[in-house]
N, C-alpha and C. Protein backbone atom coordinates (compact mmCIF):
# COMPACT_ATOMS: atom_id res chain seq x y z
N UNK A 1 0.83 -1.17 0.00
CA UNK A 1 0.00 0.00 0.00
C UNK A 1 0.88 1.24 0.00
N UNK A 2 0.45 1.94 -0.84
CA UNK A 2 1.50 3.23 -1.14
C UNK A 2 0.71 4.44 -0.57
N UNK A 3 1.41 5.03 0.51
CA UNK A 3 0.53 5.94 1.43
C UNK A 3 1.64 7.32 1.24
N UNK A 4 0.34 8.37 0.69
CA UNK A 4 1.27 9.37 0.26
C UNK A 4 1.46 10.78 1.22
N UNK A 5 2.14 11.17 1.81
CA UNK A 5 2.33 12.06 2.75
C UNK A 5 2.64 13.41 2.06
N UNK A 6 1.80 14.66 2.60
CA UNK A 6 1.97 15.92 2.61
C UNK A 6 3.23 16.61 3.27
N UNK A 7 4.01 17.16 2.50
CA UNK A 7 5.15 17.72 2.72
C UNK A 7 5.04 19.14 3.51
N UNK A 8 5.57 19.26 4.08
CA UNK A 8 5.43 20.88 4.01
C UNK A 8 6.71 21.21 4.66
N UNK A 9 7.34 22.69 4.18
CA UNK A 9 9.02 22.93 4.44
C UNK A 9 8.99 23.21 5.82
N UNK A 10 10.25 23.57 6.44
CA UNK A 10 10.29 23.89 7.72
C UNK A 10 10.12 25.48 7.76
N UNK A 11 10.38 26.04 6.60
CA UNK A 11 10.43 27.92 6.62
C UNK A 11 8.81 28.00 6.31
N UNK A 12 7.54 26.88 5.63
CA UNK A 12 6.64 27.46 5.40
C UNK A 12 5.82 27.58 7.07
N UNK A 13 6.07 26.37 8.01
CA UNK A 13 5.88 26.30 8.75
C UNK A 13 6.34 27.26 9.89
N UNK A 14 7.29 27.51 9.86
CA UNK A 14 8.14 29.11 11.20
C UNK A 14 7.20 30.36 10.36
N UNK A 15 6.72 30.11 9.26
CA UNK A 15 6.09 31.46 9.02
C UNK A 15 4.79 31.05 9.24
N UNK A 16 3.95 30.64 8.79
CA UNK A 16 2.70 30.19 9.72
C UNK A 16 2.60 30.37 11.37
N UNK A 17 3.44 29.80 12.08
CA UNK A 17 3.58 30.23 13.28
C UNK A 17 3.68 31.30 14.10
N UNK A 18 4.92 31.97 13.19
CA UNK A 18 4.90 33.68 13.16
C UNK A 18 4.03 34.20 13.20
N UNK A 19 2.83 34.42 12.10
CA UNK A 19 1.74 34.88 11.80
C UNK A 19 0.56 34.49 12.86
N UNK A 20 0.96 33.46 13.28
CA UNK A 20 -0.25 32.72 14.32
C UNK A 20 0.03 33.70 15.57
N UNK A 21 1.34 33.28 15.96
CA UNK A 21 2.29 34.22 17.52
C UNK A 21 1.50 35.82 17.47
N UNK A 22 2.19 36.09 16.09
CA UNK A 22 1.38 37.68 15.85
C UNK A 22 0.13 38.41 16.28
N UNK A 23 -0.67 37.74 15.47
CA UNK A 23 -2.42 37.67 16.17
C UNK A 23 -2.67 37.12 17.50
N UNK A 24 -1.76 36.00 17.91
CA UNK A 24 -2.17 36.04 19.55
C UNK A 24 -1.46 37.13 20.31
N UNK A 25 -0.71 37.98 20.13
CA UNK A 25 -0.04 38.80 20.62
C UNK A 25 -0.80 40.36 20.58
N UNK A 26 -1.43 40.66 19.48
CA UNK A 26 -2.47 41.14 18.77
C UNK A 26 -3.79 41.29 20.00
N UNK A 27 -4.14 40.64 20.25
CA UNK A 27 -4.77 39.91 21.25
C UNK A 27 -4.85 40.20 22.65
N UNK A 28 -4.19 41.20 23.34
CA UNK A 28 -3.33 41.36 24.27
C UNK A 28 -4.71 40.93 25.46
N UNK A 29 -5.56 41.48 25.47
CA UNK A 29 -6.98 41.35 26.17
C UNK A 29 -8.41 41.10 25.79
N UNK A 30 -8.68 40.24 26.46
CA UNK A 30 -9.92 39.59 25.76
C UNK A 30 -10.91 40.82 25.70
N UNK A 31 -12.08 40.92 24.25
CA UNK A 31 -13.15 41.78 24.27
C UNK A 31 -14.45 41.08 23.95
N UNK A 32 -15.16 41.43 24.43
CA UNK A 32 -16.53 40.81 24.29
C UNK A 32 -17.43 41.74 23.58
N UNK A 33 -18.09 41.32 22.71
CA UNK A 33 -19.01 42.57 22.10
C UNK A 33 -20.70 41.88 22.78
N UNK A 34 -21.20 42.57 23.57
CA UNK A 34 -22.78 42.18 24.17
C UNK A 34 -23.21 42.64 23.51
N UNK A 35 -24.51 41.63 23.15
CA UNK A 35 -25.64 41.85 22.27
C UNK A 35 -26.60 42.54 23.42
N UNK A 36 -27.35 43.50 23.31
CA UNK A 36 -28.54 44.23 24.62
C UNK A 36 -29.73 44.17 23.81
N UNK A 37 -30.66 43.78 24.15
CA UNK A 37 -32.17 44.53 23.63
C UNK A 37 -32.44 45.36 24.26
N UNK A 38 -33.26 46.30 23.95
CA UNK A 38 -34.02 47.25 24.59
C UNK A 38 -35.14 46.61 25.10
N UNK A 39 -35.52 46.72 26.63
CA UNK A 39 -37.34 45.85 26.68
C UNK A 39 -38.16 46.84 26.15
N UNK A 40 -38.04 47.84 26.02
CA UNK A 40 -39.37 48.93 25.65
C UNK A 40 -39.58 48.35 24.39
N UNK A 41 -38.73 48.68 23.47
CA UNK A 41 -38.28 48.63 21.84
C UNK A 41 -38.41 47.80 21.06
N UNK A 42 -37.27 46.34 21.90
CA UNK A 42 -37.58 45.03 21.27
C UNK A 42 -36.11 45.55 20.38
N UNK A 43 -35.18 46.67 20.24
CA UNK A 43 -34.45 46.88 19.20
C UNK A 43 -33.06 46.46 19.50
N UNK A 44 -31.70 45.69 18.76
CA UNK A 44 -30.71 45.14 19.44
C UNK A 44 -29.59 46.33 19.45
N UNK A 45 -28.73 46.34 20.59
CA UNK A 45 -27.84 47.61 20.32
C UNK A 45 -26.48 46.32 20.60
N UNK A 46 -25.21 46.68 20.14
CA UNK A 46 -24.28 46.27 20.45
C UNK A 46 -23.39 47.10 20.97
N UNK A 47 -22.55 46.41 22.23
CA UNK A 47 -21.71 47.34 23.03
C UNK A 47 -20.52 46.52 23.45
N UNK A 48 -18.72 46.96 22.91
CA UNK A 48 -17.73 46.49 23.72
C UNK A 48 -17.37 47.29 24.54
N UNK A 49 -17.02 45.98 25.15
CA UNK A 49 -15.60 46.12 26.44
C UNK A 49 -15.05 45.16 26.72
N UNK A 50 -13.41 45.58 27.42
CA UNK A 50 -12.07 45.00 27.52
C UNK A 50 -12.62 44.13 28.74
N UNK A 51 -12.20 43.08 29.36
CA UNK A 51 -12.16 42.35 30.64
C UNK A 51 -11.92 43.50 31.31
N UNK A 52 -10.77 44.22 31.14
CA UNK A 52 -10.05 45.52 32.34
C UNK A 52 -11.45 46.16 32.67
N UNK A 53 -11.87 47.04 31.57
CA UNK A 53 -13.41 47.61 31.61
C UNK A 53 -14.14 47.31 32.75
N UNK A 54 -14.46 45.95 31.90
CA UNK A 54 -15.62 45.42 32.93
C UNK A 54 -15.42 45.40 34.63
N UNK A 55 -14.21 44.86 34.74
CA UNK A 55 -13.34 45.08 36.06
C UNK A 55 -13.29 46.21 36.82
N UNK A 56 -12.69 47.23 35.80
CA UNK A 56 -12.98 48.31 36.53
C UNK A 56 -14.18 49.17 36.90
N UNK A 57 -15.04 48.94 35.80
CA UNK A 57 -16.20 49.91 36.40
C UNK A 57 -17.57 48.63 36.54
N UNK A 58 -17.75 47.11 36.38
CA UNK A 58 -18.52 46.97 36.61
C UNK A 58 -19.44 46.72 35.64
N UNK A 59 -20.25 45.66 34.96
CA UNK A 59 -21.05 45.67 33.96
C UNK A 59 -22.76 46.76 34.01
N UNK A 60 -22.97 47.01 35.35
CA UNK A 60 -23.65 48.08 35.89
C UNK A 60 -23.77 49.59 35.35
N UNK A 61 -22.48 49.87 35.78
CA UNK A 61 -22.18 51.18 35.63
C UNK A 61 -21.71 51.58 33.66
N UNK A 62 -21.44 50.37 32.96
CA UNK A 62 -21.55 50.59 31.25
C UNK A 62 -22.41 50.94 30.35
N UNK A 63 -23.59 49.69 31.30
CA UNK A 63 -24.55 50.23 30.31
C UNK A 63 -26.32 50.56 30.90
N UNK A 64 -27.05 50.79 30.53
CA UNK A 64 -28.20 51.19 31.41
C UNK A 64 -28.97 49.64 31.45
N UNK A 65 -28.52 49.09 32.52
CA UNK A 65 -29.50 47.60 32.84
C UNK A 65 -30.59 47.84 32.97
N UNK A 66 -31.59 48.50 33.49
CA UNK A 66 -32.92 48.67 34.21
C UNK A 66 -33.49 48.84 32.65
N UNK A 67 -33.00 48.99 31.34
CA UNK A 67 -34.20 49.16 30.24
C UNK A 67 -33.30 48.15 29.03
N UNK A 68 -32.80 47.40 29.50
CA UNK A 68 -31.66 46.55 28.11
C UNK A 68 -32.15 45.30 28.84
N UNK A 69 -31.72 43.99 28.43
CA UNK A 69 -31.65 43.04 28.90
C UNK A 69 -30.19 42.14 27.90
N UNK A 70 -29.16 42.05 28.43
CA UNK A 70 -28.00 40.96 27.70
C UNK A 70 -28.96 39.65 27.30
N UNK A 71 -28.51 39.82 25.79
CA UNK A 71 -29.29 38.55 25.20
C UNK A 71 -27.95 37.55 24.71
N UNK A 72 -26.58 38.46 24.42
CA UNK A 72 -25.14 37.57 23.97
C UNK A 72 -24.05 38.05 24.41
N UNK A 73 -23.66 37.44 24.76
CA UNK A 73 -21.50 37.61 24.70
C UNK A 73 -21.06 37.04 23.39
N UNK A 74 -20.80 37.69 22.40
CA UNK A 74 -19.32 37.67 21.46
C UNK A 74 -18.50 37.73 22.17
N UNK A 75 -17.58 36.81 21.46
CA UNK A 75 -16.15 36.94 22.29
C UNK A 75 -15.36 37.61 20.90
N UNK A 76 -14.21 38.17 20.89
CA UNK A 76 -13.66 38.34 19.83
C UNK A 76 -11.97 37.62 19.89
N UNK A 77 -12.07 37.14 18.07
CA UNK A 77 -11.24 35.79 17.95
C UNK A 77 -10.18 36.80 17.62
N UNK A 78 -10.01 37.89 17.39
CA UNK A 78 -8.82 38.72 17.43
C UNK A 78 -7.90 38.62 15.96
N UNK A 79 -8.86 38.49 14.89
CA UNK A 79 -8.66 38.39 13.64
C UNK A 79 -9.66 39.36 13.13
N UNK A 80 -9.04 40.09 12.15
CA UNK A 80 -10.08 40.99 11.05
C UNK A 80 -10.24 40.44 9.79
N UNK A 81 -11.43 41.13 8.95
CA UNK A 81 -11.46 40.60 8.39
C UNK A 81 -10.58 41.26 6.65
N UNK A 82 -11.11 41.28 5.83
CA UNK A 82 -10.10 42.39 4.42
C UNK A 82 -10.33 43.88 4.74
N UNK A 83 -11.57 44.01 5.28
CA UNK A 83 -11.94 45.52 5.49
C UNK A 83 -11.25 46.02 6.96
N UNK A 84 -10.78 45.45 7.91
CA UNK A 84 -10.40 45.73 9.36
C UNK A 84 -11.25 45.30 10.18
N UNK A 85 -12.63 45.20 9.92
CA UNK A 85 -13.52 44.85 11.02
C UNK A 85 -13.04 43.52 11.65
N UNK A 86 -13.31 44.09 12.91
CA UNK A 86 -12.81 42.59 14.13
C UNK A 86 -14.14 41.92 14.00
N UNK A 87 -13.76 40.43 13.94
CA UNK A 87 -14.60 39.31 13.73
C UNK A 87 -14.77 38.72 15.25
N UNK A 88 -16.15 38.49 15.59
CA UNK A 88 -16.51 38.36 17.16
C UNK A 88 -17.25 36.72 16.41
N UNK A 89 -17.68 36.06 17.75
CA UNK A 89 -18.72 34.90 17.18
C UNK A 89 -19.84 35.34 17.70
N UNK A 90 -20.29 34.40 16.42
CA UNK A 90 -21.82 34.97 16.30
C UNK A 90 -21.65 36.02 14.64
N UNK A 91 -20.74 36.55 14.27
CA UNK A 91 -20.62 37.10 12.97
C UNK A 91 -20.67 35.91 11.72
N UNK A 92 -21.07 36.28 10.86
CA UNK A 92 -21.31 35.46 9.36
C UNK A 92 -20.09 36.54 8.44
N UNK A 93 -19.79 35.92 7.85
CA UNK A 93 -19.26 36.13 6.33
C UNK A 93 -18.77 35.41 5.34
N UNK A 94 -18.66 36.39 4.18
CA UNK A 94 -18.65 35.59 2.28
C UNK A 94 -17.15 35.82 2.61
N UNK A 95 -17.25 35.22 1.05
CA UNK A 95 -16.21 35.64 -0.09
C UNK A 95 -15.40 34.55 -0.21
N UNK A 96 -16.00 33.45 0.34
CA UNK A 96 -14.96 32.26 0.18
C UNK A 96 -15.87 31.05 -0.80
N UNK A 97 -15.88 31.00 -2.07
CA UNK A 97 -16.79 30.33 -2.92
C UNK A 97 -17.94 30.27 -2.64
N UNK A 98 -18.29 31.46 -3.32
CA UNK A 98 -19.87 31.41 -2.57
C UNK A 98 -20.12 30.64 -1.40
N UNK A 99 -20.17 30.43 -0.08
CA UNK A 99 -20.35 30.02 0.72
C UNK A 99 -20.52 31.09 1.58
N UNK A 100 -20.96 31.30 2.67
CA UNK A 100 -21.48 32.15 4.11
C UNK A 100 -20.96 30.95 4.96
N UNK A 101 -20.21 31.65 6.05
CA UNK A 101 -19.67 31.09 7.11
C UNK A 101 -20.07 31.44 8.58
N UNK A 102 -20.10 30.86 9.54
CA UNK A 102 -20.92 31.25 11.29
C UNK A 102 -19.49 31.15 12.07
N UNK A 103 -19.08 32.05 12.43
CA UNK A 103 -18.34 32.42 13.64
C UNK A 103 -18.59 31.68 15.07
N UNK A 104 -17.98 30.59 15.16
CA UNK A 104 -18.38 29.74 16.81
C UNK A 104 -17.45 29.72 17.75
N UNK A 105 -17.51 29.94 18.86
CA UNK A 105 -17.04 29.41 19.78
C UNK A 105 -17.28 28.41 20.30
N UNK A 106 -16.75 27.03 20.26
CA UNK A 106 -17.43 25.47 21.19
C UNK A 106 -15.86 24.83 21.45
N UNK A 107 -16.14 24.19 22.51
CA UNK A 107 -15.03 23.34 22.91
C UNK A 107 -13.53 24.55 22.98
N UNK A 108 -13.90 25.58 23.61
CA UNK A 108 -12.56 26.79 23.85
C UNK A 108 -12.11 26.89 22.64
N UNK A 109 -12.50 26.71 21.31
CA UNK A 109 -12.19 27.38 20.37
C UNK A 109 -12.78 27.90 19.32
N UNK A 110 -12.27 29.33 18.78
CA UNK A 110 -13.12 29.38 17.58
C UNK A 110 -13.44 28.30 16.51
N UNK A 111 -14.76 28.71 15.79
CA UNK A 111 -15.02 27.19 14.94
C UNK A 111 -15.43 28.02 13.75
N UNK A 112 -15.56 27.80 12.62
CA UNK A 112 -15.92 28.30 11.26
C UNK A 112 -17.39 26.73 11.18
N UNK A 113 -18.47 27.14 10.52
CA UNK A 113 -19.40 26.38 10.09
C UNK A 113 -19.96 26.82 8.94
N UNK A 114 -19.61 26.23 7.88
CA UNK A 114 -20.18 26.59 6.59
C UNK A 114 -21.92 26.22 7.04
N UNK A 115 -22.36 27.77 6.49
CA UNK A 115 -23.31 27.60 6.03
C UNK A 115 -24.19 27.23 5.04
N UNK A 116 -25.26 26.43 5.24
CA UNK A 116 -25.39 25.52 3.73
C UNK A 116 -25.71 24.18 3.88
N UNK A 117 -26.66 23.66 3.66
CA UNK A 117 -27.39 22.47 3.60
C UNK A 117 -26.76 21.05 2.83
N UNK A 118 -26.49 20.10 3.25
CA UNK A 118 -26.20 18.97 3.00
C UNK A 118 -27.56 17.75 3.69
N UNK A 119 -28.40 17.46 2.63
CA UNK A 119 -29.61 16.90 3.21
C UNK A 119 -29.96 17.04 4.84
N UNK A 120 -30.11 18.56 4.71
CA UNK A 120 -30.41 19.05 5.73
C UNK A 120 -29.46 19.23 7.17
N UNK A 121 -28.08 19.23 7.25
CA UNK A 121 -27.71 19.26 8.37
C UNK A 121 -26.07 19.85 7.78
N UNK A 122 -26.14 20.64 8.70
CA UNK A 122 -24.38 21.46 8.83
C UNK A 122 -23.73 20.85 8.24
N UNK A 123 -22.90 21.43 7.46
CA UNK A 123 -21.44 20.52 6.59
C UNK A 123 -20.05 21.94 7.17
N UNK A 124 -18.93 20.74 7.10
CA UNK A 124 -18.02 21.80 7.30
C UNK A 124 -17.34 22.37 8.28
N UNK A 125 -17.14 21.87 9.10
CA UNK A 125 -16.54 22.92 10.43
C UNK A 125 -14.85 22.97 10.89
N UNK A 126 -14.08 23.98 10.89
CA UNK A 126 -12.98 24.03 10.63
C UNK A 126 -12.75 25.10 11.68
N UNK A 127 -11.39 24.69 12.79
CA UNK A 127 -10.89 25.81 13.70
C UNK A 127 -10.49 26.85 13.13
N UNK A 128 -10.27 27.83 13.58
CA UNK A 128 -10.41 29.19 13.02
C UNK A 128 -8.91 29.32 12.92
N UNK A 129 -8.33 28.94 13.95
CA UNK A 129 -6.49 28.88 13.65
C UNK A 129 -6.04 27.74 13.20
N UNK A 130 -6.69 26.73 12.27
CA UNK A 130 -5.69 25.70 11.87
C UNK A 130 -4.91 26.48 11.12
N UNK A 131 -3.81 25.94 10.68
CA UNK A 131 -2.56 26.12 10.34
C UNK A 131 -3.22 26.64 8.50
N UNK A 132 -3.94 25.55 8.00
CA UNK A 132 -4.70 25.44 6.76
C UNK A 132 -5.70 26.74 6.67
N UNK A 133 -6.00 27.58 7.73
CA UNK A 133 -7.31 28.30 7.79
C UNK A 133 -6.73 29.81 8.08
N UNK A 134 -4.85 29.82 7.95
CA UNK A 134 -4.30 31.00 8.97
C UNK A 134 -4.89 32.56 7.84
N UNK A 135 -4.82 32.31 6.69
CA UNK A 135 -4.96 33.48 5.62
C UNK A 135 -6.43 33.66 5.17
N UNK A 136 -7.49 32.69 5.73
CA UNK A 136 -9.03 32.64 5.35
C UNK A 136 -9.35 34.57 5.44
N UNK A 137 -9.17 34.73 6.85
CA UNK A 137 -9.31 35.95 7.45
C UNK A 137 -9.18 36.54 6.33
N UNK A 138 -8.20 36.80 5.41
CA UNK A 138 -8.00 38.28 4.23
C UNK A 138 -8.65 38.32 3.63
N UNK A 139 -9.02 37.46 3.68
CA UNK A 139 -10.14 36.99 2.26
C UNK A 139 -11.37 37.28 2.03
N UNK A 140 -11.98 36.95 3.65
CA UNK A 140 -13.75 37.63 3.63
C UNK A 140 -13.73 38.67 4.02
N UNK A 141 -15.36 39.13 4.07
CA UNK A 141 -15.98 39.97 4.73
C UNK A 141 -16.72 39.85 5.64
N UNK A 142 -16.60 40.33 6.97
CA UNK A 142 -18.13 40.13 7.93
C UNK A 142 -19.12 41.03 6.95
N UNK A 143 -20.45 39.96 7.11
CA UNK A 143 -21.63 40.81 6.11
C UNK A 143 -22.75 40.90 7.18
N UNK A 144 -22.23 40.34 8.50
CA UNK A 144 -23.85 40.22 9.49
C UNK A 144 -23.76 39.80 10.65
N UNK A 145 -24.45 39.51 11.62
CA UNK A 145 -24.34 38.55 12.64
C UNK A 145 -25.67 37.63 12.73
N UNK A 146 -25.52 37.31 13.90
CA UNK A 146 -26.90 35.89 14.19
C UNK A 146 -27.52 36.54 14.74
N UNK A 147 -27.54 37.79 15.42
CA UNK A 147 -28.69 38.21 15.90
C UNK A 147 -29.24 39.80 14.74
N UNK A 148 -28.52 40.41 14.33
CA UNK A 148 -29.33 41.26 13.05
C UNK A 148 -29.60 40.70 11.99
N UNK A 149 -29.17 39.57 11.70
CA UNK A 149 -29.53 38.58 10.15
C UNK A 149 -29.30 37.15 10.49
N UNK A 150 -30.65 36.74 11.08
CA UNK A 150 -30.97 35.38 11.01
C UNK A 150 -31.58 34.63 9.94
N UNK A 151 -31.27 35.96 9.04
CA UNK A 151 -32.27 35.00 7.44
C UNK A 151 -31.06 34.26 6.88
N UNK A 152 -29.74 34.57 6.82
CA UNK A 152 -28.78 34.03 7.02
C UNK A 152 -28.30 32.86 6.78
N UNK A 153 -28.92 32.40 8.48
CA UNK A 153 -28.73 30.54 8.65
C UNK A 153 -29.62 29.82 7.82
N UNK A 154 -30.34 30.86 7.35
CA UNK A 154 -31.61 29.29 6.84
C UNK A 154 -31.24 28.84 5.72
């Protein structure tokens, strides 16, 4: 049986890594982007802050609790996307063969989930830092999230 193995150099690999080191460095403090509704309204507002933030003044004193209610925590994976926008989960975006992609967090890591039907059930799911996935980022665009465009997933 002739079993054929993927090569890869040792310089393509120290630069992959590089680039990986980079963005976790990039990274310096975790940010969360909260999803709020308004109860009067029913309308979604989004609001960050740093861990430090929250620490220092308190999730209280950020934002007006008595008329919002937290419906999400985004976390942000500390990658942008071609335009600069920081990619949180819970964000969707193109540009990778026609396909739409879902921003996850499960099992402590980001997850990519192609969106898109395979007799009915999820196809696709790929860590957001495999080694294979390090340049995806340049490529798209965030076009939405799961809570302003749930027409989206369907």
């Amino acid at each position: 049986m002739n079993v054929m193995k993927k090569t890869i150099s040792i310089k393509t690999v120290i630069k992959q890594h590089k680039k990986l080191i980079n963005k976790i460095n990039d990274m310096k403090e975790v940010k969360i982007r909260y999803v709020l509704e308004n109860i009067h309204t029913g309308k979604v507002h989004f609001k960050w802050y740093t861990i430090s933030q929250i620490e220092l003044k308190g999730i209280a004193r950020l934002f007006d609790i008595e008329n919002y209610k937290i419906i999400a925590r985004d976390y942000y994976t500390g990658l942008k996307d071609k335009n600069g926008t920081e990619i949180y989960s819970g964000d969707i975006f193109g540009g990778i063969i026609n396909f739409k992609w879902l921003v996850i967090f499960e099992n402590a890591s980001f997850m990519l989930k192609k969106i898109g039907r395979l007799s009915g059930i999820w196809s696709n799911i790929s860590r957001l830092f495999d080694s294979d996935m390090q340049d995806i980022y340049e490529l798209v665009e965030v076009i939405g999230n799961i809570h302003q465009n749930p027409e989206f997933l369907k």
